[in-house]
Protein backbone atom coordinates (compact mmCIF):
# COMPACT_ATOMS: atom_id res chain seq x y z
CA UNK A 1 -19.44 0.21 20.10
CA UNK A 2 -17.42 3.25 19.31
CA UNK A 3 -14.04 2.69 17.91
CA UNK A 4 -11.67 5.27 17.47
CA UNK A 5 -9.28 5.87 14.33
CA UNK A 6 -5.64 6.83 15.44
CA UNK A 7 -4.24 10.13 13.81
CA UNK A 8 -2.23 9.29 10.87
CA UNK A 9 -0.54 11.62 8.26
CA UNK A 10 -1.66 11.09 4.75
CA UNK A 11 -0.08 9.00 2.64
CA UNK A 12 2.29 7.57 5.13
CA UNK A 13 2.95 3.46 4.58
CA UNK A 14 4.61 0.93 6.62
CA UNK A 15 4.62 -2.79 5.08
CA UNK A 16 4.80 -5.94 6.91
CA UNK A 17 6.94 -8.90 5.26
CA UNK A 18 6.77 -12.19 6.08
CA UNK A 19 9.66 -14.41 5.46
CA UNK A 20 9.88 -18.63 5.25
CA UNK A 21 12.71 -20.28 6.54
CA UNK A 22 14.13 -23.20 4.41
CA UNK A 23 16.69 -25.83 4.75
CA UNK A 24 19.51 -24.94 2.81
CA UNK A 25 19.76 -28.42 1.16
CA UNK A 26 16.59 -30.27 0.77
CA UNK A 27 14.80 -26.87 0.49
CA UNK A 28 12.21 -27.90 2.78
CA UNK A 29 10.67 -26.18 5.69
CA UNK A 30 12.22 -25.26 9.17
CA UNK A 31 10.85 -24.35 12.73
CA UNK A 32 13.77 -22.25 13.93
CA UNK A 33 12.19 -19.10 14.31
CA UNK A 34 12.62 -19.35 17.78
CA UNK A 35 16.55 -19.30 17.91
CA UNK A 36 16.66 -16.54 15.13
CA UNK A 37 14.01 -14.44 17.16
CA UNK A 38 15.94 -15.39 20.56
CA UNK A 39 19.43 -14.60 18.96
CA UNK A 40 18.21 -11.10 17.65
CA UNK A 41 17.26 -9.97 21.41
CA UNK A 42 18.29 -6.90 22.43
CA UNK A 43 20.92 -6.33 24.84
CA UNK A 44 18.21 -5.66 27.73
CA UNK A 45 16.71 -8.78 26.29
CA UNK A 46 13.78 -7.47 24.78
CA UNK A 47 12.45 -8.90 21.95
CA UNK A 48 13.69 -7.15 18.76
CA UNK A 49 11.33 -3.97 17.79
CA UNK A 50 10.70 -4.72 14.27
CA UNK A 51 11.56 -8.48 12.99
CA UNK A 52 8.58 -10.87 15.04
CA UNK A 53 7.21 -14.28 15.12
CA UNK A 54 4.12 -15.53 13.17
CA UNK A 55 1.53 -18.11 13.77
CA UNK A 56 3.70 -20.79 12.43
CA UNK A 57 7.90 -21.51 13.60
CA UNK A 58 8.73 -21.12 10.27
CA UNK A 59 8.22 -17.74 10.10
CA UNK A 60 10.05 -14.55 10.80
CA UNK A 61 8.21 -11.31 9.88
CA UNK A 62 10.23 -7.82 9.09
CA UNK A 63 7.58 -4.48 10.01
CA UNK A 64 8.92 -1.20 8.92
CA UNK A 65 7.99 2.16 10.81
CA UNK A 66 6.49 4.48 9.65
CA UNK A 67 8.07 6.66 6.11
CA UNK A 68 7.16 9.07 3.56
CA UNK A 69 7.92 7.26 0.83
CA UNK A 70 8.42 3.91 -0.59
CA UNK A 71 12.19 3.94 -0.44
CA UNK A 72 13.15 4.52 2.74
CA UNK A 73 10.13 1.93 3.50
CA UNK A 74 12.28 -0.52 1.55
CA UNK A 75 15.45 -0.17 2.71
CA UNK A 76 14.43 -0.29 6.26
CA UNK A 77 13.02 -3.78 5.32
CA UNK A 78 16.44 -4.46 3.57
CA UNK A 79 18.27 -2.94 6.54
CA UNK A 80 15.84 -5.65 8.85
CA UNK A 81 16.47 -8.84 6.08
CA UNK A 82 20.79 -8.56 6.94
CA UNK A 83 20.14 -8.64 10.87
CA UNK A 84 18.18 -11.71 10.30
CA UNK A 85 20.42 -13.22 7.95
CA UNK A 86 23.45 -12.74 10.14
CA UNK A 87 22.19 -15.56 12.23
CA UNK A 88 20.26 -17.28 9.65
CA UNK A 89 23.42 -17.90 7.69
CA UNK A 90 25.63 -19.44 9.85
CA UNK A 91 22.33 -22.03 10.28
CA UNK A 92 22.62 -23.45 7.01
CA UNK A 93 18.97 -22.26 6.48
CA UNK A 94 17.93 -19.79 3.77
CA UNK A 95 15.16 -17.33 3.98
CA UNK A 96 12.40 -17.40 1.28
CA UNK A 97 9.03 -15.25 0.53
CA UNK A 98 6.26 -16.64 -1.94
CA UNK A 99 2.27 -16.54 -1.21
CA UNK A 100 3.40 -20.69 -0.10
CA UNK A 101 5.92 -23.47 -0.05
CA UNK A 102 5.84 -25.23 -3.42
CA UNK A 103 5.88 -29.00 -1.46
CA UNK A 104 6.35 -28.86 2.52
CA UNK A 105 3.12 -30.50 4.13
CA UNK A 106 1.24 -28.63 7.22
CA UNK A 107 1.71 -31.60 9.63
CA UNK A 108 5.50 -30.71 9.49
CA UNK A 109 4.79 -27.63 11.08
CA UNK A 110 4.64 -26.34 14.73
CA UNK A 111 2.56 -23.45 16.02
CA UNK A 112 4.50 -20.55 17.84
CA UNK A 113 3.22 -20.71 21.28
CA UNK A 114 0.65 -18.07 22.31
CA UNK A 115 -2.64 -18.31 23.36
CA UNK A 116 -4.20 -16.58 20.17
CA UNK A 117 -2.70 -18.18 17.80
CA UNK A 118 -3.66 -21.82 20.14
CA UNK A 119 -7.07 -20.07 19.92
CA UNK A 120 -6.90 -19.79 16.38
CA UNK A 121 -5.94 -23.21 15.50
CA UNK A 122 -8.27 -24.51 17.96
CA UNK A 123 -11.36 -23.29 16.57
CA UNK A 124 -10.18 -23.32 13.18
CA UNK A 125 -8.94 -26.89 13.24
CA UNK A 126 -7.10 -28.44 9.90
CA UNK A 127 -8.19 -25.11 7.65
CA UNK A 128 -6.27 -23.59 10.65
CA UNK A 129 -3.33 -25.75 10.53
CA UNK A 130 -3.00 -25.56 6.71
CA UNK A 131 -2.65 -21.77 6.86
CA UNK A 132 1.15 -22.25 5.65
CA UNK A 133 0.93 -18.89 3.89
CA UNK A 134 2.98 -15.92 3.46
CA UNK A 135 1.85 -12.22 2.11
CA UNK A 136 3.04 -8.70 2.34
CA UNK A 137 0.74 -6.14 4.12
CA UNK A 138 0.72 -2.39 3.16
CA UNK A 139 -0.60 -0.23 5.35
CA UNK A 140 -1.19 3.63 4.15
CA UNK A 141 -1.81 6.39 6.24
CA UNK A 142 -5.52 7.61 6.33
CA UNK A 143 -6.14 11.48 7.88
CA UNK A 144 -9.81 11.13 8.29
CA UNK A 145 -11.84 8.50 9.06
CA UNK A 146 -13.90 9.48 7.41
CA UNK A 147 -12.56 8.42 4.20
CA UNK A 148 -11.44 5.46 5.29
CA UNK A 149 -14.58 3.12 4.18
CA UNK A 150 -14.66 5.10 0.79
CA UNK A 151 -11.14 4.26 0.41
CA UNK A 152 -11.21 0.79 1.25
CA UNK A 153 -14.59 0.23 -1.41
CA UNK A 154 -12.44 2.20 -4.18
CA UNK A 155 -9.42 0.19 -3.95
CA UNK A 156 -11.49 -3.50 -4.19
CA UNK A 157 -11.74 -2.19 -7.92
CA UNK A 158 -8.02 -2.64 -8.08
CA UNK A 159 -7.85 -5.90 -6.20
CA UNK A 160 -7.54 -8.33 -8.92
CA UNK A 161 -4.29 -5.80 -10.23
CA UNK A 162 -2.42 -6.13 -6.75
CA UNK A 163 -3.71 -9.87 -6.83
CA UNK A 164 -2.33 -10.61 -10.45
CA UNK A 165 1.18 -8.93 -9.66
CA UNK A 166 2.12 -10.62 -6.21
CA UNK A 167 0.85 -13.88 -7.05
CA UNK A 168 3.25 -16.27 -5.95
CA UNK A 169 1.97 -19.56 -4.52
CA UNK A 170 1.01 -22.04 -7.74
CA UNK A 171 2.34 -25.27 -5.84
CA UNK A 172 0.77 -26.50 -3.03
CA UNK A 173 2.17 -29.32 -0.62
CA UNK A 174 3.65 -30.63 -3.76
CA UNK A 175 0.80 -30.31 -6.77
CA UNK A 176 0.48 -27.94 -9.35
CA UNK A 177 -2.83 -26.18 -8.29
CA UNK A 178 -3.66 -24.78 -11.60
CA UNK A 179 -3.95 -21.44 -10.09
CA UNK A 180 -1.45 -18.37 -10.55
CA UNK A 181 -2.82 -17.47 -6.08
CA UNK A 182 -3.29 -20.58 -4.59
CA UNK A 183 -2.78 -18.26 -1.20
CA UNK A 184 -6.03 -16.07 -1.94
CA UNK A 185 -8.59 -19.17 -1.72
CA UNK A 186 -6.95 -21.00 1.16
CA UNK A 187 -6.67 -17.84 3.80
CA UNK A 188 -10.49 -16.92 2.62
CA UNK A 189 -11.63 -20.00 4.38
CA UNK A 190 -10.29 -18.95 7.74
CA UNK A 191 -13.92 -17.48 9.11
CA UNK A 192 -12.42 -13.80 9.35
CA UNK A 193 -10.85 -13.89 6.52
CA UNK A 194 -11.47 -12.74 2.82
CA UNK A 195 -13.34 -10.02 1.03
CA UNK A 196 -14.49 -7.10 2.99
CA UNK A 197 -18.10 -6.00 3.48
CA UNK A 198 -19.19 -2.72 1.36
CA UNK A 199 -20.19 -0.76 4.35
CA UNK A 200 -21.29 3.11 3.32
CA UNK A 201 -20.13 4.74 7.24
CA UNK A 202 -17.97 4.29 9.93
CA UNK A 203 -21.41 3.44 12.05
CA UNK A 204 -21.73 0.62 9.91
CA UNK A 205 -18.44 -0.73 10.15
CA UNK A 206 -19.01 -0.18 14.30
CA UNK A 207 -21.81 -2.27 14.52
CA UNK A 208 -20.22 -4.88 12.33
CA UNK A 209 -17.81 -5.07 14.67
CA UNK A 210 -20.15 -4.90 18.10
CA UNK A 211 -22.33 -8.17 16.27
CA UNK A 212 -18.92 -9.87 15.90
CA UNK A 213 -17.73 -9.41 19.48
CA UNK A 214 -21.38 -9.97 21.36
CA UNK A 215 -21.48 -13.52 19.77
CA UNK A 216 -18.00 -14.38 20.82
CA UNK A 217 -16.45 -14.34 16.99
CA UNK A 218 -13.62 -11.95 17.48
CA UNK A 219 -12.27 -10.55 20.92
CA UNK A 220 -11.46 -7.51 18.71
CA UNK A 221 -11.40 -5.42 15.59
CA UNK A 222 -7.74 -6.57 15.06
CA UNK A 223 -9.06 -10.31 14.34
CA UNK A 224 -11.23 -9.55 11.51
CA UNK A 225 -8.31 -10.51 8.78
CA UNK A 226 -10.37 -9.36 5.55
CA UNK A 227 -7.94 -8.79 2.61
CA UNK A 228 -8.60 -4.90 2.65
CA UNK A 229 -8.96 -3.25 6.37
CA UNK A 230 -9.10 -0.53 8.17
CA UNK A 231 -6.56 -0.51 10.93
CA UNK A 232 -7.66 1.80 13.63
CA UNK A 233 -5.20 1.26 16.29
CA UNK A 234 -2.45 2.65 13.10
CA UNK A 235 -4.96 5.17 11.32
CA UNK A 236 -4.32 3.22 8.11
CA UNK A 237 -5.99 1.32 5.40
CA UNK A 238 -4.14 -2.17 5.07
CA UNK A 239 -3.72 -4.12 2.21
CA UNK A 240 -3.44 -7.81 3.24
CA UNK A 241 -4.52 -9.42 -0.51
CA UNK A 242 -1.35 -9.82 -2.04
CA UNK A 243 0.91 -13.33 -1.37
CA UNK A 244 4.61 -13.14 -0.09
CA UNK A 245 7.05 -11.40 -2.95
CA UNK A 246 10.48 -12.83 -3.15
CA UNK A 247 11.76 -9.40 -3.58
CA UNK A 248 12.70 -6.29 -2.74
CA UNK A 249 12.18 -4.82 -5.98
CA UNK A 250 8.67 -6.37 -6.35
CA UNK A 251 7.43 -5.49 -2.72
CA UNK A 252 8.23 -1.75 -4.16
CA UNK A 253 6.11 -2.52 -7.04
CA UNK A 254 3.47 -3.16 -5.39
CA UNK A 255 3.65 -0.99 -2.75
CA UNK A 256 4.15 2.30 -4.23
CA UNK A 257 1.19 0.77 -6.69
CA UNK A 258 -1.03 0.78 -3.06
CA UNK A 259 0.10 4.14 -2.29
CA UNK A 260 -0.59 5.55 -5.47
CA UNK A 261 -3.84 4.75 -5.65
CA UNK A 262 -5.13 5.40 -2.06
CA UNK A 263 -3.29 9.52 -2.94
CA UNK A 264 -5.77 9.42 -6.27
CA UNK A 265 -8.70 8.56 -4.56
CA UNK A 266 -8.33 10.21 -1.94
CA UNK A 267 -7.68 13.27 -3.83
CA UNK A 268 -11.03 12.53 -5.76
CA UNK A 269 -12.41 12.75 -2.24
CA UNK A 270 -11.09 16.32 -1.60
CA UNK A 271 -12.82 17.17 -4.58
CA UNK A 272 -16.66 15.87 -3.52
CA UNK A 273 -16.14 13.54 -6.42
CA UNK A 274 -17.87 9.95 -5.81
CA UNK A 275 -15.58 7.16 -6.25
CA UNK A 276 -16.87 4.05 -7.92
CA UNK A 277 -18.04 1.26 -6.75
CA UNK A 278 -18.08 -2.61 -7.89
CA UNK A 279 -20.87 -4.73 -7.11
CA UNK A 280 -19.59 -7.46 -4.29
CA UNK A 281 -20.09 -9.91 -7.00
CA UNK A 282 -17.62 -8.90 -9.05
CA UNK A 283 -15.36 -8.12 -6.59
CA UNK A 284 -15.86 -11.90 -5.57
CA UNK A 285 -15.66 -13.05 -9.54
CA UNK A 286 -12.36 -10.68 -10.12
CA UNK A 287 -10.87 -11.96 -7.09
CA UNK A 288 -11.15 -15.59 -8.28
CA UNK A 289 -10.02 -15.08 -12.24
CA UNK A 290 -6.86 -12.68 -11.13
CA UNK A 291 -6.01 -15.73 -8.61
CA UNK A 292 -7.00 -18.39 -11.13
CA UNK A 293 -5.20 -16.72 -13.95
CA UNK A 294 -3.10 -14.15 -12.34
CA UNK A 295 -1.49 -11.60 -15.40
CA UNK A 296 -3.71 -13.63 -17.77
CA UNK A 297 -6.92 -12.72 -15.81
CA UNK A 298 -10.00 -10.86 -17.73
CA UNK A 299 -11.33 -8.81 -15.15
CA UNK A 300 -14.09 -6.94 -14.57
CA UNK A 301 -13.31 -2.75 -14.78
CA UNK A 302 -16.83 -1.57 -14.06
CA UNK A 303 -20.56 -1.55 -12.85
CA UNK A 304 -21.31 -2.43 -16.10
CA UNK A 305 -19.57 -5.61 -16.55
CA UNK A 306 -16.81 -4.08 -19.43
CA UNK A 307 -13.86 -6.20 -19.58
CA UNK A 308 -10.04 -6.15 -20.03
CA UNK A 309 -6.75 -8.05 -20.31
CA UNK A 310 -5.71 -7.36 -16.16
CA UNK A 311 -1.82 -6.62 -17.69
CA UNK A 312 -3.71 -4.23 -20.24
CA UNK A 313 -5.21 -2.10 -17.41
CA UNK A 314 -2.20 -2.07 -15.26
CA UNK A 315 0.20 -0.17 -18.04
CA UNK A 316 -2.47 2.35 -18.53
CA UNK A 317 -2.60 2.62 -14.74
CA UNK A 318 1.07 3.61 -14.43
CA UNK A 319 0.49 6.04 -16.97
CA UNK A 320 -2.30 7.71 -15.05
CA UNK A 321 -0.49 7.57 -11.49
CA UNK A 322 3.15 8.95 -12.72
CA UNK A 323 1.74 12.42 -11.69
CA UNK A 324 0.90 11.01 -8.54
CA UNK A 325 3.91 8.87 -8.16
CA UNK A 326 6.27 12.29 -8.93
CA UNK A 327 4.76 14.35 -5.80
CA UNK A 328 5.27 11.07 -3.44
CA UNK A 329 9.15 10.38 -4.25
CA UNK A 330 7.60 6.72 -5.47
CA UNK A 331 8.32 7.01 -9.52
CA UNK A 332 11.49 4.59 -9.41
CA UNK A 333 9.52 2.19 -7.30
CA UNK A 334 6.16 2.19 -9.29
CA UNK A 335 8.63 2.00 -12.77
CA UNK A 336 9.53 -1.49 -11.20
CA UNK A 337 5.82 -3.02 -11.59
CA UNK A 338 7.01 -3.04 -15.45
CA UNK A 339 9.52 -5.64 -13.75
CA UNK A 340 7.28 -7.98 -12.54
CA UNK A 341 5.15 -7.25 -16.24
CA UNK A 342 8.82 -8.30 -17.94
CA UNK A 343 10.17 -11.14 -15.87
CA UNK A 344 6.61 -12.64 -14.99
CA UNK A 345 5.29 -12.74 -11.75
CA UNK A 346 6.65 -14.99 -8.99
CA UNK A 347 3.96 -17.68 -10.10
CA UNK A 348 5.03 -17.52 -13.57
CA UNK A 349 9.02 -17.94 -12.99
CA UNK A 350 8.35 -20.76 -10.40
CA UNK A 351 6.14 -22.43 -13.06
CA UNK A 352 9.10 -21.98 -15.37
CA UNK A 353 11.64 -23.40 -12.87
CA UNK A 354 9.60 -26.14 -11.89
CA UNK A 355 9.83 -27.00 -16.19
CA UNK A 356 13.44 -26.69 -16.41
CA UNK A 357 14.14 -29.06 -13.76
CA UNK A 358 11.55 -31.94 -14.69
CA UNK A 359 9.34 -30.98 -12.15
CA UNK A 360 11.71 -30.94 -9.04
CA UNK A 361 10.28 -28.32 -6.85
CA UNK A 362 13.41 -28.42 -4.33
CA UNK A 363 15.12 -25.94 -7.48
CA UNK A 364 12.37 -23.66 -7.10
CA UNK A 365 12.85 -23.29 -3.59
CA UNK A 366 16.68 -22.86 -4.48
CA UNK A 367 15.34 -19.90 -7.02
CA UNK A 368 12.88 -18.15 -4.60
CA UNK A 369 16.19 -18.00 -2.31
CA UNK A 370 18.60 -16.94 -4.77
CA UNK A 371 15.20 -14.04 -5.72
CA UNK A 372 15.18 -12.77 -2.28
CA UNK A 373 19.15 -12.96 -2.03
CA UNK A 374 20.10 -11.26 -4.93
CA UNK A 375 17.16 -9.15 -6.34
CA UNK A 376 14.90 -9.70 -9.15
CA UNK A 377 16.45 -10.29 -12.04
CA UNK A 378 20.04 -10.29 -10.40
């Protein structure tokens, strides 16, 4: 099976941001994503370019184009969050974004209906309808593809950073979890989803994908949902690991963080130089502390095993990318990761909501939609 890579520039990004929809008052989940999709028609009535539906009606999802730089990438998702508000607000529903909702249950829920997400619950079953999850997806531009499995093995060394800074789902239907990414382990157990494999070529990666379609797994490449992918149909490497961020500021963070990183390694790549490689099973072990512990997570840094404080590793790691961040236009937005390093993550000011109010998740709702509202920190 051949598949092609689309032409991409390099260094390019679009993100993907999906959005909850609340109840203004009790805070709890609503299926309305219908009317908002339905009221934000075109005047042809064609659906809306950008701002979609998800698996679940309580879901809207913003998609920039394509940009240069993290900026423009943000405002155009700022520029997308006022259309939708202009008919969510006169709906007495607020919009939210965390990696889940701290205490709606999944048999609340309805499924939007299309055949593959029917499919998908279907075969899937309750792991299926539990998938009340939310992330941000950041897709960067890859020129050749054949850089594109290098790429994607280089940056699963910096999955348990990305992990640590967007985690935002510590609740779940109600219950403190104990874990800073509550997200991360539930989506994994969708059978598509989760770590990628460490494939060396693009031959590999084919094959992978043949086996999966001959036995009737996947009609396509676009269902294999592993936290890293390529995306051929976009010619870019997509970062699906980290939850939803309440944010603006935060969903800069972490994406000029992304782009950053894929412009360094790929520049290593120019250069003939190898870029290293974690074994799987410490990619597996680092993506379980970062989403047990989040910005308190040891992880692992290298073949051999050394070890560091995840926060520790991530201020050296702006140091080292400011060069990189100055020739992409991105040094305002990377700056902002020293936000989420300041304030907490989303998982640590929920936790610290949830305290202040004995326990009455409802207010942390009411903060995640005050976050998204006003800005981080506002």
């Amino acid at each position: 099976m051949e598949i092609s890579f689309a032409e991409s520039q390099r260094s390019t990004l679009g993100i993907e941001w999906e959005l909850a929809i609340v109840n203004r008052d009790s805070g709890d989940l609503v299926n309305v994503a219908g009317t908002v999709l339905d009221r934000l028609r075109q005047i042809d009535g064609q659906p809306h370019p950008k701002i979609t539906g998800e698996l679940l009606l309580n879901t809207v999802e913003l998609v920039t184009g394509i940009h240069h730089t993290v900026g423009t990438a943000v405002d155009d998702l700022r520029a997308q969050l006022a259309e939708v508000r202009a008919i969510t607000d006169p709906l007495a529903v607020d919009l939210i974004c965390a990696g889940t909702h701290p205490f709606a249950q999944w048999f609340d829920q309805e499924v939007t209906d299309k055949p593959r997400y029917h499919k998908l619950i279907d075969r899937t079953q309750w792991w299926g309808r539990n998938m009340m999850i939310w992330g941000i997806h950041v897709h960067v531009g890859i020129e050749s593809r054949a850089k594109v499995l290098p790429l994607m093995n280089g940056l699963l060394n910096y999955f348990p950073h990305l992990q640590a800074l967007s985690a935002s789902s510590p609740f779940w239907a109600g219950e403190n979890t104990g874990y800073a990414s509550n997200r991360a382990l539930m989506f994994q157990q969708l059978p598509t989803a989760g770590l990628p494999w460490q494939f060396d070529n693009w031959t590999e990666y084919e094959a992978f994908v043949a086996d999966m379609t001959r036995t009737g797994i996947v009609e396509d490449y676009s269902e294999v949902r592993w936290d890293i992918r390529p995306s051929p149909r976009w010619g870019t490497l997509e970062m699906r690991a980290c939850d939803g961020l309440s944010s603006a500021e935060e969903i800069g963070a972490v994406a000029a963080l992304v782009q950053c990183l894929v412009e360094r390694m790929s520049r290593q790549l120019d250069k003939g130089e190898p870029l290293p490689r974690l074994q799987p099973w410490f990619v597996r072990e680092n993506k379980w502390r970062a989403a047990r512990y989040g910005l308190d997570a040891e992880i692992i840094l290298n073949a051999s095993g050394d070890e560091r404080l995840v926060t520790d590793d991530i201020r050296d790691l702006l140091v080292s990318l400011a060069p990189i961040a100055a020739d992409l236009g991105c040094e305002r937005e990377l700056d902002q990761v020293n936000l989420i390093l300041t304030q907490g993550a989303s998982y640590q000011r929920q936790l610290r909501v949830a305290e202040a109010n004995d326990g009455n998740l409802a207010a942390v709702v009411a903060s995640l939609a005050q976050e998204l509202r006003n800005g981080l920190g506002a």
